[in-house]
Protein backbone atom coordinates (compact mmCIF):
# COMPACT_ATOMS: atom_id res chain seq x y z
CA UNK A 1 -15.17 -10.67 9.55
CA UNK A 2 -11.43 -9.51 10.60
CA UNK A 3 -10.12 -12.01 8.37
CA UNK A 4 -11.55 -10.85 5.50
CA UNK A 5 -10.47 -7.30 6.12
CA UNK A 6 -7.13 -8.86 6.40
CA UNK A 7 -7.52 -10.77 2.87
CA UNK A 8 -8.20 -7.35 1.39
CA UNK A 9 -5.16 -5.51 2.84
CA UNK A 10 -3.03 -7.98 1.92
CA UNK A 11 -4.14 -8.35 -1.73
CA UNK A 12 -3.91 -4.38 -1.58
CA UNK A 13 -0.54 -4.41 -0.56
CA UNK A 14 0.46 -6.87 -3.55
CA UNK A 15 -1.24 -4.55 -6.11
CA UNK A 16 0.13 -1.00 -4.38
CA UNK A 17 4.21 -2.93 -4.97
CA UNK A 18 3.62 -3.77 -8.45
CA UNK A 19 2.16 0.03 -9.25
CA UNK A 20 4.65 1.25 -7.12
CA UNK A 21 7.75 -0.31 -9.12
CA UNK A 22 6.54 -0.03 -12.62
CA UNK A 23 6.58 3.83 -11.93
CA UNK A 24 10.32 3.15 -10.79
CA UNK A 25 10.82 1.83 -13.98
CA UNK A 26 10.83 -2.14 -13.16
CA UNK A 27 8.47 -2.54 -15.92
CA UNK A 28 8.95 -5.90 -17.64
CA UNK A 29 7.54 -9.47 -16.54
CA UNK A 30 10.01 -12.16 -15.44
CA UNK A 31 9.37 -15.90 -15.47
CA UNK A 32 11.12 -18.50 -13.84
CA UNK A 33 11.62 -20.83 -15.84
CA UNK A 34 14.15 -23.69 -13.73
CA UNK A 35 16.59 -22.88 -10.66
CA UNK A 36 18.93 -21.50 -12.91
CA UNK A 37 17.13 -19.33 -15.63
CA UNK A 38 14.80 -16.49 -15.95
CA UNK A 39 12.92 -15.26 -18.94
CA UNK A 40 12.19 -11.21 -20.02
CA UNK A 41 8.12 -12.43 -21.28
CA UNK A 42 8.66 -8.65 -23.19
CA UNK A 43 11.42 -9.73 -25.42
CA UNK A 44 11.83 -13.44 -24.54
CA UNK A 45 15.48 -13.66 -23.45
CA UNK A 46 16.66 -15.71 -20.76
CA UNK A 47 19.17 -14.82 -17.67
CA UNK A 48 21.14 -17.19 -16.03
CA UNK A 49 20.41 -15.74 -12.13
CA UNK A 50 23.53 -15.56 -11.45
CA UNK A 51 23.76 -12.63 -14.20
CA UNK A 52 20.73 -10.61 -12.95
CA UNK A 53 20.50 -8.19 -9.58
CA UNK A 54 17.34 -9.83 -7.90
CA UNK A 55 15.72 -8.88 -4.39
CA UNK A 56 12.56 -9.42 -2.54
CA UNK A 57 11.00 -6.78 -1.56
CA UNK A 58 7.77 -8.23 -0.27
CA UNK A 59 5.31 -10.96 0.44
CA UNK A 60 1.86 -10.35 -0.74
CA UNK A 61 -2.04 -12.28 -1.09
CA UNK A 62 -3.25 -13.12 -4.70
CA UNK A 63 -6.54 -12.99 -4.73
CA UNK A 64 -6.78 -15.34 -7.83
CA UNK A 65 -4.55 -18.15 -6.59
CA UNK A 66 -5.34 -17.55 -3.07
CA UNK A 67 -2.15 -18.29 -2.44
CA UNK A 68 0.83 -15.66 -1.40
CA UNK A 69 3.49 -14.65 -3.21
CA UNK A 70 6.71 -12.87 -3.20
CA UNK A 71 7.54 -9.84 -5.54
CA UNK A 72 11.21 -10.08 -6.37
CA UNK A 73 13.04 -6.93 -8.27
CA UNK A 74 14.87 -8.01 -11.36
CA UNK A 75 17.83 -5.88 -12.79
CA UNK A 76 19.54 -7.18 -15.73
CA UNK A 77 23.48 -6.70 -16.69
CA UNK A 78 22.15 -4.90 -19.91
CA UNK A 79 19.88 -2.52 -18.05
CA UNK A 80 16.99 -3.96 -17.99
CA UNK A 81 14.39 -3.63 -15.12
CA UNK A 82 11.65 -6.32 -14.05
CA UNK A 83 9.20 -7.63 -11.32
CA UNK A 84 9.17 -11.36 -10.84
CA UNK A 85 5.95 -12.81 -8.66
CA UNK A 86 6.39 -16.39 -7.68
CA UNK A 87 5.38 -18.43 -4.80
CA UNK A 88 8.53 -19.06 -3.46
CA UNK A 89 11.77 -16.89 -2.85
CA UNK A 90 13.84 -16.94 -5.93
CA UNK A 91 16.50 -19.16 -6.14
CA UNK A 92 19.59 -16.38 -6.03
CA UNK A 93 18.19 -14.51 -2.96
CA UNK A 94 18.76 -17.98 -1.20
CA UNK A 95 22.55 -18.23 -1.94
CA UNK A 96 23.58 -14.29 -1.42
């Protein structure tokens, strides 16, 4: 029973960051596409990562892919403001 309670905090905690940072304006949807590249899905241009600000901020559940993920902030040279949510830590966090 405790890990199920567990299961649902966590996927709370996921869903509470991503609410959280679209009211601080990090409102479009990143994709990784390779090591090197991300993609804006709201206007479909790419970012090498070494262009764009991008931290994690947390590790949370998914309750769809049962699997958990990390919520990266993206902040773009032109002023654009994202959430990336990938399995892994993205690639440029690694190398700062």
């Amino acid at each position: 029973m405790k890990s199920l309670k567990t299961c649902k905090k966590l996927n709370r905690t996921l869903t509470k960051w991503v609410i959280d940072l679209h009211g601080k304006g990090y409102t479009d949807d990143f994709l990784q596409l390779n090591n090197q590249r991300l993609r804006c899905l709201q206007n479909s241009e790419d970012f090498p990562i070494t262009d764009l600000n991008i931290k994690v901020i947390d590790q949370g559940f998914d309750q769809l892919t049962k699997t958990y993920k990390y919520i990266h902030t993206i902040e773009t040279m032109d002023g654009g403001k994202g959430l990336l949510v990938v399995e892994d830590v993205c690639p440029s966090y690694l190398a700062n």
